[in-house]
C-alpha atoms as a PDB file:
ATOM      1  CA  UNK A   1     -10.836 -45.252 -69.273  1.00  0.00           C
ATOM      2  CA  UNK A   2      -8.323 -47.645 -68.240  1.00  0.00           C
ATOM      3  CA  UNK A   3      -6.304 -48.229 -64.968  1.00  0.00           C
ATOM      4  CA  UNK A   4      -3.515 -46.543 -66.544  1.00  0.00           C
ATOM      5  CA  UNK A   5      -4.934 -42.995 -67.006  1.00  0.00           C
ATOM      6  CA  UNK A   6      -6.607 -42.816 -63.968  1.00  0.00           C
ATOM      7  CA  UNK A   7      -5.485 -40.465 -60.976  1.00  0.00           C
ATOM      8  CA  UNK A   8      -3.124 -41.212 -58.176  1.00  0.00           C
ATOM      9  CA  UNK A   9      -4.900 -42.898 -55.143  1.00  0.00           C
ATOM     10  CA  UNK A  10      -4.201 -40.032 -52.381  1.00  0.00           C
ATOM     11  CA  UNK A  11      -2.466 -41.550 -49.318  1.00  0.00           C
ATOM     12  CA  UNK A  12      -4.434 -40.628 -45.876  1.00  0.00           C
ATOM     13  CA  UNK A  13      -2.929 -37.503 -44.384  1.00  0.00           C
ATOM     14  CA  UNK A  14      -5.182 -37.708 -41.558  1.00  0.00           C
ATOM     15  CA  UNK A  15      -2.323 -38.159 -38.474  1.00  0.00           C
ATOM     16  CA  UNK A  16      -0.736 -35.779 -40.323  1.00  0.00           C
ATOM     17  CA  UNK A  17      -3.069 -32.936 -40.261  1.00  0.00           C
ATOM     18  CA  UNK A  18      -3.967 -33.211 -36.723  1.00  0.00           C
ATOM     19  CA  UNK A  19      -0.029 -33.175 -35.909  1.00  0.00           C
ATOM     20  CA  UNK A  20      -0.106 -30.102 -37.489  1.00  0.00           C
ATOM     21  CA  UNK A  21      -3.321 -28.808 -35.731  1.00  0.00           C
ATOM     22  CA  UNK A  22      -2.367 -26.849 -32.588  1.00  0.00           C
ATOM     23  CA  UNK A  23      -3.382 -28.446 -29.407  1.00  0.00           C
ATOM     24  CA  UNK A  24      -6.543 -27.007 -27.978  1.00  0.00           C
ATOM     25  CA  UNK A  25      -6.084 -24.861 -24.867  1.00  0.00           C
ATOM     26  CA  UNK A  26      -7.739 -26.322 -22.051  1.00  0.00           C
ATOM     27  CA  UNK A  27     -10.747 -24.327 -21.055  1.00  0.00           C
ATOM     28  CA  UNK A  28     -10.060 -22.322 -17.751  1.00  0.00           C
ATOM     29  CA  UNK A  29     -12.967 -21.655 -15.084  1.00  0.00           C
ATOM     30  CA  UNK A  30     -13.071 -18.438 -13.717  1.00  0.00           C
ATOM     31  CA  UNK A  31     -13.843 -18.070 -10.362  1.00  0.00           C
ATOM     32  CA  UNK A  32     -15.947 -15.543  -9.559  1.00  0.00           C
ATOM     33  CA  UNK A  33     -16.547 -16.105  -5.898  1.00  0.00           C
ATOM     34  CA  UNK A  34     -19.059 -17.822  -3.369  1.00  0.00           C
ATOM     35  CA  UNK A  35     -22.562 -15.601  -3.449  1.00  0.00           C
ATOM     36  CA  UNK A  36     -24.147 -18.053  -1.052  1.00  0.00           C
ATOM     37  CA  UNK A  37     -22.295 -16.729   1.993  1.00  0.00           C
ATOM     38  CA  UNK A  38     -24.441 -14.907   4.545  1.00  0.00           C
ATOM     39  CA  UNK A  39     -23.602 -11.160   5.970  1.00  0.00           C
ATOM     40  CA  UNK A  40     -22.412 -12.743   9.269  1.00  0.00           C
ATOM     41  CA  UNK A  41     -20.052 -14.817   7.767  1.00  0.00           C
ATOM     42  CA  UNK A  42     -18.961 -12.145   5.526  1.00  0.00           C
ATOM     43  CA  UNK A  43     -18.374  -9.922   8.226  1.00  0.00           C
ATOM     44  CA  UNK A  44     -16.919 -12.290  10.425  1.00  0.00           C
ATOM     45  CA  UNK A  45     -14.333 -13.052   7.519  1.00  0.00           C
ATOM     46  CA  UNK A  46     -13.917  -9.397   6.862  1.00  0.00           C
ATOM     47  CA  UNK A  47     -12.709  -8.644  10.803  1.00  0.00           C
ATOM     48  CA  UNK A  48     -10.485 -12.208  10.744  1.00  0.00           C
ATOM     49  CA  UNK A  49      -8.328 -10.667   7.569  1.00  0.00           C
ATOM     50  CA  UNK A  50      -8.135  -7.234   8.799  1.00  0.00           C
ATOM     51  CA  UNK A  51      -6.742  -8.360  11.718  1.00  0.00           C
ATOM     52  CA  UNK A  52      -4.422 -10.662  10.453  1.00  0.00           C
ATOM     53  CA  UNK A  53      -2.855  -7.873   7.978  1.00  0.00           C
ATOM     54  CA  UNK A  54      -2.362  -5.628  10.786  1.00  0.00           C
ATOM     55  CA  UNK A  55      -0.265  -8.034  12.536  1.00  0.00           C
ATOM     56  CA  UNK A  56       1.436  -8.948   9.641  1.00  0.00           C
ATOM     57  CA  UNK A  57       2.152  -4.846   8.969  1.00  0.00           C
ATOM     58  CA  UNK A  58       3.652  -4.803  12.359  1.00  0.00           C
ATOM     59  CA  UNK A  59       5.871  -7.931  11.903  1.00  0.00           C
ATOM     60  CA  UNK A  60       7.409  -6.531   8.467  1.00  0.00           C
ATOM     61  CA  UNK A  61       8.007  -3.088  10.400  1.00  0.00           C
ATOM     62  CA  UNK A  62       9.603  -4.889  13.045  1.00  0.00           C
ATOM     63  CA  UNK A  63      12.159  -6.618  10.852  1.00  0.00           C
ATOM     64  CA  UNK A  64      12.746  -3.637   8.995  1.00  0.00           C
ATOM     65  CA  UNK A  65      13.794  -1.652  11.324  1.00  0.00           C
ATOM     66  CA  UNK A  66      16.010  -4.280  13.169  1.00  0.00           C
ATOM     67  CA  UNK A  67      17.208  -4.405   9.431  1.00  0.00           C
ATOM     68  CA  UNK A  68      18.143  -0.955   9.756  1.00  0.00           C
ATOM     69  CA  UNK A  69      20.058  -0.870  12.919  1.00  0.00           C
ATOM     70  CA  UNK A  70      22.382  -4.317  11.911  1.00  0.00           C
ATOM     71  CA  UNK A  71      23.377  -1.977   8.836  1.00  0.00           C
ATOM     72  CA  UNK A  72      24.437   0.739  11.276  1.00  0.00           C
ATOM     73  CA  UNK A  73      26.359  -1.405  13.289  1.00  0.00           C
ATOM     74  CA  UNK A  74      28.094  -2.809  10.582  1.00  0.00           C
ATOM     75  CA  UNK A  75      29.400   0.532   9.328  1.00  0.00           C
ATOM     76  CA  UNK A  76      33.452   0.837   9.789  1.00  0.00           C
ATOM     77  CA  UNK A  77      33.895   3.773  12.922  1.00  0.00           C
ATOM     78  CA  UNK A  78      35.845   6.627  12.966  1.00  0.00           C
ATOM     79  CA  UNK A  79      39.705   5.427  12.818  1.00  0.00           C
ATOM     80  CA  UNK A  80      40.534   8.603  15.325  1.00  0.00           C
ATOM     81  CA  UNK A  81      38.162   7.383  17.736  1.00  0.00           C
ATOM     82  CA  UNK A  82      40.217   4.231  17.852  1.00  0.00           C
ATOM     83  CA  UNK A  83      43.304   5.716  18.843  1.00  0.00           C
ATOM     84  CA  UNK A  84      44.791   5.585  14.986  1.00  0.00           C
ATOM     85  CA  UNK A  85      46.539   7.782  13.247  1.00  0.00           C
ATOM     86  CA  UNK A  86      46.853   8.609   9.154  1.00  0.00           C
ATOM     87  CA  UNK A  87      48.201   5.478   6.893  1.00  0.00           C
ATOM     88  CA  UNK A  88      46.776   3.311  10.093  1.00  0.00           C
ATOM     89  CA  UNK A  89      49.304   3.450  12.629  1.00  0.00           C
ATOM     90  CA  UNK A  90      48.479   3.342  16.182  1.00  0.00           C
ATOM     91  CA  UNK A  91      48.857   5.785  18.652  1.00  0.00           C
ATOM     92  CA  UNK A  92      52.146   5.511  20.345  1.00  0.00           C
ATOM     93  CA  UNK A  93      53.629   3.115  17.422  1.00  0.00           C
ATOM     94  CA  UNK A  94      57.317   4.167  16.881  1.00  0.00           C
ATOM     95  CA  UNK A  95      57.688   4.807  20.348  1.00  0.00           C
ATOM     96  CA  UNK A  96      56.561   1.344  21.636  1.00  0.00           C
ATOM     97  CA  UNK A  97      59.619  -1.504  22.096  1.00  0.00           C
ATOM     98  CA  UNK A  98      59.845  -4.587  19.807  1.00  0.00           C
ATOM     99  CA  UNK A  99      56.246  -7.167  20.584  1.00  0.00           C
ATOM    100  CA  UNK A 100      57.946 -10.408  22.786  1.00  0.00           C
ATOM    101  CA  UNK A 101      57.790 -13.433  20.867  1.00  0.00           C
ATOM    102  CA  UNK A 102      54.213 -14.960  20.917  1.00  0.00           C
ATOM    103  CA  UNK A 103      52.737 -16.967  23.735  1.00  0.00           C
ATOM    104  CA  UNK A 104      51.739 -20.354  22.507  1.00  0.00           C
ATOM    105  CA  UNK A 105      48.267 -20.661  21.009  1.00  0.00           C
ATOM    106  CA  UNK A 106      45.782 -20.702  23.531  1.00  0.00           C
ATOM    107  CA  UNK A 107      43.270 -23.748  23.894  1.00  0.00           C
ATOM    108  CA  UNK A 108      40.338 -23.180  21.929  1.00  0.00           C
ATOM    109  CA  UNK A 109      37.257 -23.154  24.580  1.00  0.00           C
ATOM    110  CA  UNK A 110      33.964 -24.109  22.755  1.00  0.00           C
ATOM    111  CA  UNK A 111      31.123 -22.228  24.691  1.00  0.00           C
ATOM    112  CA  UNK A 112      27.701 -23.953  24.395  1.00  0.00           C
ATOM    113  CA  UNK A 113      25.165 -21.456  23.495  1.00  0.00           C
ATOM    114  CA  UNK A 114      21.537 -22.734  25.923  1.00  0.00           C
ATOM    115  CA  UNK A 115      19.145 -22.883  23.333  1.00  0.00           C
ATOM    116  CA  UNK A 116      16.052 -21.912  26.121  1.00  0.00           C
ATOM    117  CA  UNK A 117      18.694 -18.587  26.949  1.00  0.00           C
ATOM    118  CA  UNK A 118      18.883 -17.661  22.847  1.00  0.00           C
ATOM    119  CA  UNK A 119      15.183 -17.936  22.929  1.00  0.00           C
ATOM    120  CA  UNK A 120      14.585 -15.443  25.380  1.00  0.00           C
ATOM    121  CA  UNK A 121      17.146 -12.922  24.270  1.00  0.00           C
ATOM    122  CA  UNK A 122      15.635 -13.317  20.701  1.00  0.00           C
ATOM    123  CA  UNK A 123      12.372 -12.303  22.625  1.00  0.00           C
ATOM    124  CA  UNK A 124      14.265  -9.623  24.514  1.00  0.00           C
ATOM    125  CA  UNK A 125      15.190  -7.406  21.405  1.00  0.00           C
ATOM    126  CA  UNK A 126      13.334  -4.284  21.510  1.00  0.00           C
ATOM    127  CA  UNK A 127      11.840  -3.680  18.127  1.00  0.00           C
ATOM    128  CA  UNK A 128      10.447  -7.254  18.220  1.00  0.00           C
ATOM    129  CA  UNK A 129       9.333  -6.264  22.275  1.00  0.00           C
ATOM    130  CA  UNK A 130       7.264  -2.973  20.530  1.00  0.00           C
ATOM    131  CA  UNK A 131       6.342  -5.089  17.543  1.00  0.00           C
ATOM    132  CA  UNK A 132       4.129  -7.341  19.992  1.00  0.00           C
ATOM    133  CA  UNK A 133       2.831  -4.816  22.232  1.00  0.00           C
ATOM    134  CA  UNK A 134       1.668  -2.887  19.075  1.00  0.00           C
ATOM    135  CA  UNK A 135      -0.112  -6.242  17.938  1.00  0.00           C
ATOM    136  CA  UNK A 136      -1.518  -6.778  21.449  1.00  0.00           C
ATOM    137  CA  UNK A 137      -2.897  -2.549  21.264  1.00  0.00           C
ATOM    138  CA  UNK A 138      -4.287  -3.479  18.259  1.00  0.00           C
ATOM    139  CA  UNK A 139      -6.036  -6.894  19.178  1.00  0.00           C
ATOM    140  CA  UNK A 140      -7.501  -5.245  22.718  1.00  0.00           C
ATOM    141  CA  UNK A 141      -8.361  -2.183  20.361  1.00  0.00           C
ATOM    142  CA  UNK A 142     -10.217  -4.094  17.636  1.00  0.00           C
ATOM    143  CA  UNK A 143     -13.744  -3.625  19.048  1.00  0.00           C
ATOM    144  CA  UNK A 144     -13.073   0.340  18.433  1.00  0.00           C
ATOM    145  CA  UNK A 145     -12.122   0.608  14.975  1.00  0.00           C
ATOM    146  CA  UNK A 146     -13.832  -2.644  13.658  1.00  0.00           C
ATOM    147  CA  UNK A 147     -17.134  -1.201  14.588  1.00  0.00           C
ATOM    148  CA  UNK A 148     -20.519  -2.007  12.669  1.00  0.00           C
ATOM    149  CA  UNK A 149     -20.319   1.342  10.646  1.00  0.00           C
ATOM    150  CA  UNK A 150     -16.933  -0.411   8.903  1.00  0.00           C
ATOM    151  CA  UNK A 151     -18.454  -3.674   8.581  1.00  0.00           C
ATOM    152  CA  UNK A 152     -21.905  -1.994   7.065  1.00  0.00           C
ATOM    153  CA  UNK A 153     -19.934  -0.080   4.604  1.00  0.00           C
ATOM    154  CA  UNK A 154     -17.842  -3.444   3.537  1.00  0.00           C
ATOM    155  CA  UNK A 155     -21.038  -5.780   3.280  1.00  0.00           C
ATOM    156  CA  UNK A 156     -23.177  -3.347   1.166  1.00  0.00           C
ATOM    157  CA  UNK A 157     -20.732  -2.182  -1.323  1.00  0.00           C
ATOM    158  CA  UNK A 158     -20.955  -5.378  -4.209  1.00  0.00           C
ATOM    159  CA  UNK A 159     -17.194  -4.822  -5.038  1.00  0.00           C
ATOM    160  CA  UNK A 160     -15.767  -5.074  -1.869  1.00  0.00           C
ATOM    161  CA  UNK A 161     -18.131  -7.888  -0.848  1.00  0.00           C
ATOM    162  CA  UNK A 162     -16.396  -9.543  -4.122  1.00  0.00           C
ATOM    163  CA  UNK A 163     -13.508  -8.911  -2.989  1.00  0.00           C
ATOM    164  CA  UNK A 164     -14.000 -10.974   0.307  1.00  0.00           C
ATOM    165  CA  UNK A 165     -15.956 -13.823  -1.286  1.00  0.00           C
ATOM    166  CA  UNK A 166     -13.557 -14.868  -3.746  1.00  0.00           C
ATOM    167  CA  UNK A 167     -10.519 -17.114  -2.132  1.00  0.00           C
ATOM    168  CA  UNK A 168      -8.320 -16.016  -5.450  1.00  0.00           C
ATOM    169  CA  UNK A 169      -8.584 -12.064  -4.576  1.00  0.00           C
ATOM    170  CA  UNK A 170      -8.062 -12.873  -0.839  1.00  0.00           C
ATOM    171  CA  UNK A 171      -4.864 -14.316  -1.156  1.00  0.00           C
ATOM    172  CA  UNK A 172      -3.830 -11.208  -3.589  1.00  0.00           C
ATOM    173  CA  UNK A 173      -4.504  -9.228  -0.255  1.00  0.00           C
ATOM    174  CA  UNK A 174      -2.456 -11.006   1.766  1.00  0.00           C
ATOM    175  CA  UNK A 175       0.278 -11.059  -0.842  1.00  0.00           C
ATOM    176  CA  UNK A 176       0.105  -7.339  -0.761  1.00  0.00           C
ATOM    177  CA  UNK A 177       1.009  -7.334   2.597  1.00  0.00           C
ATOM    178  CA  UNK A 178       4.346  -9.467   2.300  1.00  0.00           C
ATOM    179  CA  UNK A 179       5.432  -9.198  -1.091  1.00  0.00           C
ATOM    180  CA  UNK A 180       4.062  -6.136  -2.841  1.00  0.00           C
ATOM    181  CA  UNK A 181       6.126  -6.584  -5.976  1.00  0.00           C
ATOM    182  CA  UNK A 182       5.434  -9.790  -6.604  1.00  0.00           C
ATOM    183  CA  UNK A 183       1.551  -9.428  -5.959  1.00  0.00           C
ATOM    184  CA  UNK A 184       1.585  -6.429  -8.397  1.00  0.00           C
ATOM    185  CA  UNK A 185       3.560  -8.398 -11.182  1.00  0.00           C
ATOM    186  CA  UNK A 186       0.559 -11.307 -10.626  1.00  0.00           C
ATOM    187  CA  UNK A 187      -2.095  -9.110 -10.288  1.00  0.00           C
ATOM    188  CA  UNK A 188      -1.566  -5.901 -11.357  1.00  0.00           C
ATOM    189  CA  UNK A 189      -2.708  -6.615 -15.128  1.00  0.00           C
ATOM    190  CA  UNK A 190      -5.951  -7.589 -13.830  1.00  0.00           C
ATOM    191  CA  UNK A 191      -8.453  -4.738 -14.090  1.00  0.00           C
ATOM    192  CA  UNK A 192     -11.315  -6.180 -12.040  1.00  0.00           C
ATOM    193  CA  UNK A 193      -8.964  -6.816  -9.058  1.00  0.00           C
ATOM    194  CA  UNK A 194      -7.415  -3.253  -9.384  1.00  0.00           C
ATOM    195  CA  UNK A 195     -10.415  -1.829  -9.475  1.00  0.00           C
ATOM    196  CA  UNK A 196     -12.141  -3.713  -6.126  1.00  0.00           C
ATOM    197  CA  UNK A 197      -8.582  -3.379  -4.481  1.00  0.00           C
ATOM    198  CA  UNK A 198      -8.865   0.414  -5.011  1.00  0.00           C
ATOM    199  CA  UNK A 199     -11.961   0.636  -3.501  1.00  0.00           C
ATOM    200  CA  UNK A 200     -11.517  -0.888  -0.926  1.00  0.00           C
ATOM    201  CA  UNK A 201      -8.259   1.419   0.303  1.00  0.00           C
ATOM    202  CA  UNK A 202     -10.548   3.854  -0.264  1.00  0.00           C
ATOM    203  CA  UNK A 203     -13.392   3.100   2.038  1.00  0.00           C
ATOM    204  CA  UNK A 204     -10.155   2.108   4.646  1.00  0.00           C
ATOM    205  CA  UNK A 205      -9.071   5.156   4.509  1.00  0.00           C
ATOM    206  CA  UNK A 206     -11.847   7.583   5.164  1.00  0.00           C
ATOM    207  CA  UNK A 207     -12.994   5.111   8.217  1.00  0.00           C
ATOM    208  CA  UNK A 208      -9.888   5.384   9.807  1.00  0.00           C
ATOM    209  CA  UNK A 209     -10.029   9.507   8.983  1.00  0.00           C
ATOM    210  CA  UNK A 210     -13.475   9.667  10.178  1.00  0.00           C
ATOM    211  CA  UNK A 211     -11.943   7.851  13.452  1.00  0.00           C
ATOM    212  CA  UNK A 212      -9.001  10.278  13.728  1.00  0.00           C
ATOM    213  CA  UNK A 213     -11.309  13.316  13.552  1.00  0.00           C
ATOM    214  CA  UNK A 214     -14.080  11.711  16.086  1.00  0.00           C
ATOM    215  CA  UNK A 215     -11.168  11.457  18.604  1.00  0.00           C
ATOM    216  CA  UNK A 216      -9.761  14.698  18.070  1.00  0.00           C
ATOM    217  CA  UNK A 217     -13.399  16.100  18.936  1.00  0.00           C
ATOM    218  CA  UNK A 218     -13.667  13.851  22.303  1.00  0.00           C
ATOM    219  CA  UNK A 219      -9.997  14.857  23.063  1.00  0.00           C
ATOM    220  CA  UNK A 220     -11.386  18.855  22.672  1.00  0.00           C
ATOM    221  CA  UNK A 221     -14.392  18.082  24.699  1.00  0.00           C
ATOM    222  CA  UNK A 222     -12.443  16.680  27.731  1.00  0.00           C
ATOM    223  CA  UNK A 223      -9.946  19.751  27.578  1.00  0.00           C
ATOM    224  CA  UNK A 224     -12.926  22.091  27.703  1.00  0.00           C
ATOM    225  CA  UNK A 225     -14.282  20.380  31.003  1.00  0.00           C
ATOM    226  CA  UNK A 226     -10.939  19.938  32.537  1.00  0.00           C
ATOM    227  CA  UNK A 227     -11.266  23.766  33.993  1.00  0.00           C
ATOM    228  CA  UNK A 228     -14.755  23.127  35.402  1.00  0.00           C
ATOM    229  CA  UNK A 229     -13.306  20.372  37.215  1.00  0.00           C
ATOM    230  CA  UNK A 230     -10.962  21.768  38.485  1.00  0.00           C
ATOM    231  CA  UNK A 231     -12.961  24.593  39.900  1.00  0.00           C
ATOM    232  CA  UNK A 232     -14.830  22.058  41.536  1.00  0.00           C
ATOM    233  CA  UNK A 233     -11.938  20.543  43.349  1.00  0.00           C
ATOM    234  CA  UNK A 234     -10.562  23.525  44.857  1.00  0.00           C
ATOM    235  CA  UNK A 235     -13.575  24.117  46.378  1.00  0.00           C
ATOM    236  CA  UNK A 236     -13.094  24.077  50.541  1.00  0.00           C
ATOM    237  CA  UNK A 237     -14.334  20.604  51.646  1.00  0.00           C
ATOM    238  CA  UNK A 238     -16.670  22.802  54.300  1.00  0.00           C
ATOM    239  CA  UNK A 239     -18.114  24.774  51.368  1.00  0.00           C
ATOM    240  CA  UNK A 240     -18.746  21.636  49.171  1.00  0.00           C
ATOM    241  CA  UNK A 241     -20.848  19.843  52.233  1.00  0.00           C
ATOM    242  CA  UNK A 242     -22.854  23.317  52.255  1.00  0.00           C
ATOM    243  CA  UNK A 243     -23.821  23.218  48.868  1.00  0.00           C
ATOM    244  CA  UNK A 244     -24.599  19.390  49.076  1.00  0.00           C
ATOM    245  CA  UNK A 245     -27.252  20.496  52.076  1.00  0.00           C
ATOM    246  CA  UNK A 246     -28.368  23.504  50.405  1.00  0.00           C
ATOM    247  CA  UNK A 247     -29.349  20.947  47.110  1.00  0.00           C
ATOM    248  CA  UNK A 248     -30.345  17.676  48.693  1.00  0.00           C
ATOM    249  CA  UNK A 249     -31.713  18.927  52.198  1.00  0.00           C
ATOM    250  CA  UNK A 250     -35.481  20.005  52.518  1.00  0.00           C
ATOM    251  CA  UNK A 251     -35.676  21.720  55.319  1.00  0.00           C
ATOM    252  CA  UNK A 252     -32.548  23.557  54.129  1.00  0.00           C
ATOM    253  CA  UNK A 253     -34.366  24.571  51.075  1.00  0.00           C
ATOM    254  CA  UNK A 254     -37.841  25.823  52.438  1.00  0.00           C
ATOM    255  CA  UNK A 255     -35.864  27.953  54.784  1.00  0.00           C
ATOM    256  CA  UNK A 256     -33.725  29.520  52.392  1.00  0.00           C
ATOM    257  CA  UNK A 257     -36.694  30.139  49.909  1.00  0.00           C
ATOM    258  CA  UNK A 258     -38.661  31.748  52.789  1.00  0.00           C
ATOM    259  CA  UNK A 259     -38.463  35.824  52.266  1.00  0.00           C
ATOM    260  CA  UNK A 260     -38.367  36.500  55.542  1.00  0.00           C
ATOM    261  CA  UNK A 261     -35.324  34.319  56.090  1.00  0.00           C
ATOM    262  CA  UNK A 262     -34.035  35.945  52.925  1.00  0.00           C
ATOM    263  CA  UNK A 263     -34.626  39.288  54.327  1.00  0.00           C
ATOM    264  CA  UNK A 264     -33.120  38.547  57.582  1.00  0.00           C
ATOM    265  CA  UNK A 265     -29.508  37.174  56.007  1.00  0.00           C
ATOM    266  CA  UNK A 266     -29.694  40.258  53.986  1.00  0.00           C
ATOM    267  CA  UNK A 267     -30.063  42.515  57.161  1.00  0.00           C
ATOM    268  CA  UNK A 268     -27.664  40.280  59.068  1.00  0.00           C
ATOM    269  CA  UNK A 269     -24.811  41.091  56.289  1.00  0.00           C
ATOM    270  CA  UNK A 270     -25.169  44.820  55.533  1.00  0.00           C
ATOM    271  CA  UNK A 271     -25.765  45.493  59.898  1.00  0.00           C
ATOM    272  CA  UNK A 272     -24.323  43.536  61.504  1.00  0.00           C
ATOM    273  CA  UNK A 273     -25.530  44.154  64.669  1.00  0.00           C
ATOM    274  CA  UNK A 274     -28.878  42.295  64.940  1.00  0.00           C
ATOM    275  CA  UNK A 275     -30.851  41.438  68.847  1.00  0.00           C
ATOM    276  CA  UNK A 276     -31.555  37.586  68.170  1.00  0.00           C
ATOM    277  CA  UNK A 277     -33.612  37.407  71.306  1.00  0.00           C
ATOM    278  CA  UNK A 278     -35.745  40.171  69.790  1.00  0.00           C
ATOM    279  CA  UNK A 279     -36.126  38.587  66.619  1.00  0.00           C
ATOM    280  CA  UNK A 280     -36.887  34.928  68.170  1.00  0.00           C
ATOM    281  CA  UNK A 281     -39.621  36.495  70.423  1.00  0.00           C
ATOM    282  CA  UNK A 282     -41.534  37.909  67.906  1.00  0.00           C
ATOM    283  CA  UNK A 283     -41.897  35.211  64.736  1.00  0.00           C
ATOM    284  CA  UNK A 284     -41.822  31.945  66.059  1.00  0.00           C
ATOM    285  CA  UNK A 285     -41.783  30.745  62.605  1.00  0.00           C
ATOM    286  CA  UNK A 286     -38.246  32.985  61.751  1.00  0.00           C
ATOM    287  CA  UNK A 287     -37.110  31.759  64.637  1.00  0.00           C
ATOM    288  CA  UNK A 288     -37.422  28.097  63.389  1.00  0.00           C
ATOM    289  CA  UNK A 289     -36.160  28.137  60.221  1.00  0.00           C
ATOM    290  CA  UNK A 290     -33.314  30.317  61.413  1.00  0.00           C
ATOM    291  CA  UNK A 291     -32.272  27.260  63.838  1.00  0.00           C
ATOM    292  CA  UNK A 292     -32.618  25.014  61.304  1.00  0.00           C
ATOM    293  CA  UNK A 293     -29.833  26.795  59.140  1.00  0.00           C
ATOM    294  CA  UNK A 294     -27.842  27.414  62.105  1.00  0.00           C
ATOM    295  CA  UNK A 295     -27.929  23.329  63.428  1.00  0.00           C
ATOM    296  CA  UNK A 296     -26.730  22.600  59.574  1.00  0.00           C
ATOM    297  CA  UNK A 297     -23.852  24.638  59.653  1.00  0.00           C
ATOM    298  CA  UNK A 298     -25.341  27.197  56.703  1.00  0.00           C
ATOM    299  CA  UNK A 299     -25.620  30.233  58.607  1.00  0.00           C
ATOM    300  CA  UNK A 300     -23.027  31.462  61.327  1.00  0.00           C
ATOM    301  CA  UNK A 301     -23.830  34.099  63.646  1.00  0.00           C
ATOM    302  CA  UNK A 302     -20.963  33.813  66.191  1.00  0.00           C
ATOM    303  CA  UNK A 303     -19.332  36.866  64.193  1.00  0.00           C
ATOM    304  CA  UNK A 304     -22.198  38.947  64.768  1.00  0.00           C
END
């Protein structure tokens, strides 16, 4: 066969087909969290973001509502509460002689604003002033409602204890807090997250419910005991030294459980006219115990 009628050398399309290859995609790591973290740490981590989410609640509440109240301020008044009439004309108008020719401009005084003064009226504003002493209430309160029965529930349940192991789902939490839209629109197409996130406004929830209902039992508890108390206090201060003899005195006591001291109070009330000479003479032992109660102030036989 000769060189003639032989095939076309092919040229070398090699550049060309790996040109036209698509580029491989980096492979991406998924992070799936730090397992080697003790319980302690987890829990200590766990009260650290709680914490910091309440204050940042309280912050975003605090600018919202001084959001709220520069709106209202802004809105134009009542034009009849300014002394104007309809089409804008003041009150007194047509009546009022030609304005004098106007004084020359006045200097321009520039007032110096003390930047340690702007700081402390900044400070001064009152939903900012309610903002921090919500913050502080809830810092001084934290050892009530971040108990171990929260922290239990957090460390044993695997999603939640996902959720606070992996940095990536943290910082979706604290996103949530500032920027819900924008932590949805990130987030919100990933099912794993959804699903831990869920639970754990779930578990939230019913700890703060079960919180609610344990105070509103203590709160019912005290109420009942408040009348009891109050009995107590009325009592004449006389009376309540008599009772503290009659249940912390011993001699008090084996006289009053004696019958024949019982007997003789009983005949001393219903008689009233009793010989105490008489009586003395004849028990010795009466006579004793009588005295005793008499010297303490528990029985009282002038009236007699």
């Amino acid at each position: 066969m000769s060189d003639d009628e032989m095939p076309p050398e092919l040229d070398d399309l090699t550049e060309v087909i790996q040109k036209a290859r698509p580029k491989e995609e980096k492979s991406s790591t998924l992070n799936v969290g730090d397992y080697t973290k003790t319980r302690e740490e987890i829990q200590k981590e766990v009260s650290d973001q709680l914490a910091k989410e309440m204050e940042q609640k309280m912050k975003l509440k605090a600018e919202e509502e001084k959001r709220k109240k520069e709106e209202e301020a802004k809105k134009p008044k009542d034009s009849k509460k300014d002394g104007l009439f309809g089409g804008g004309f003041a009150k007194g108008f047509l009546s009022n002689p030609a304005p004098k020719a106007a004084k020359k401009q006045e200097e321009i005084i520039e007032v110096k604003v003390n930047k340690e003064e702007q700081k402390k009226n900044k400070l001064e504003i009152k939903e900012v002033q309610e903002a921090m002493k919500l913050n502080d209430t809830l810092n001084n309160t934290k050892d009530q409602w971040m108990n171990p029965q929260l922290l239990n529930q957090i460390a044993t349940n695997p999603l939640i204890a996902k959720l606070f192991t992996n940095p990536e789902y943290m910082q979706a939490i604290s996103l949530m807090q500032t920027k819900p839209k924008e932590a949805m629109e990130r987030y919100g197409k990933n099912p794993e997250f959804m699903m831990i996130f869920q639970e754990f406004c779930k578990v939230m929830g019913n700890h703060f419910q079960d919180l609610s209902s344990k105070d509103k039992e203590e709160a019912s508890k005290k109420e009942q005991e408040k009348p009891l108390l109050q009995k107590v206090e009325k009592l004449d201060p006389d009376q309540k030294r008599i009772n503290d003899l009659i249940q912390n005195d011993a001699q008090v006591q084996e006289a009053l459980q004696d019958p024949k001291v019982q007997q003789f109070i009983h005949f001393l009330q219903t008689q009233k006219k009793v010989d105490f000479h008489s009586v003395m003479q004849k028990d010795k032992d009466l006579a004793k115990k009588i005295q005793v109660l008499i010297q303490k102030g528990i029985l009282n036989i002038q009236g007699f």
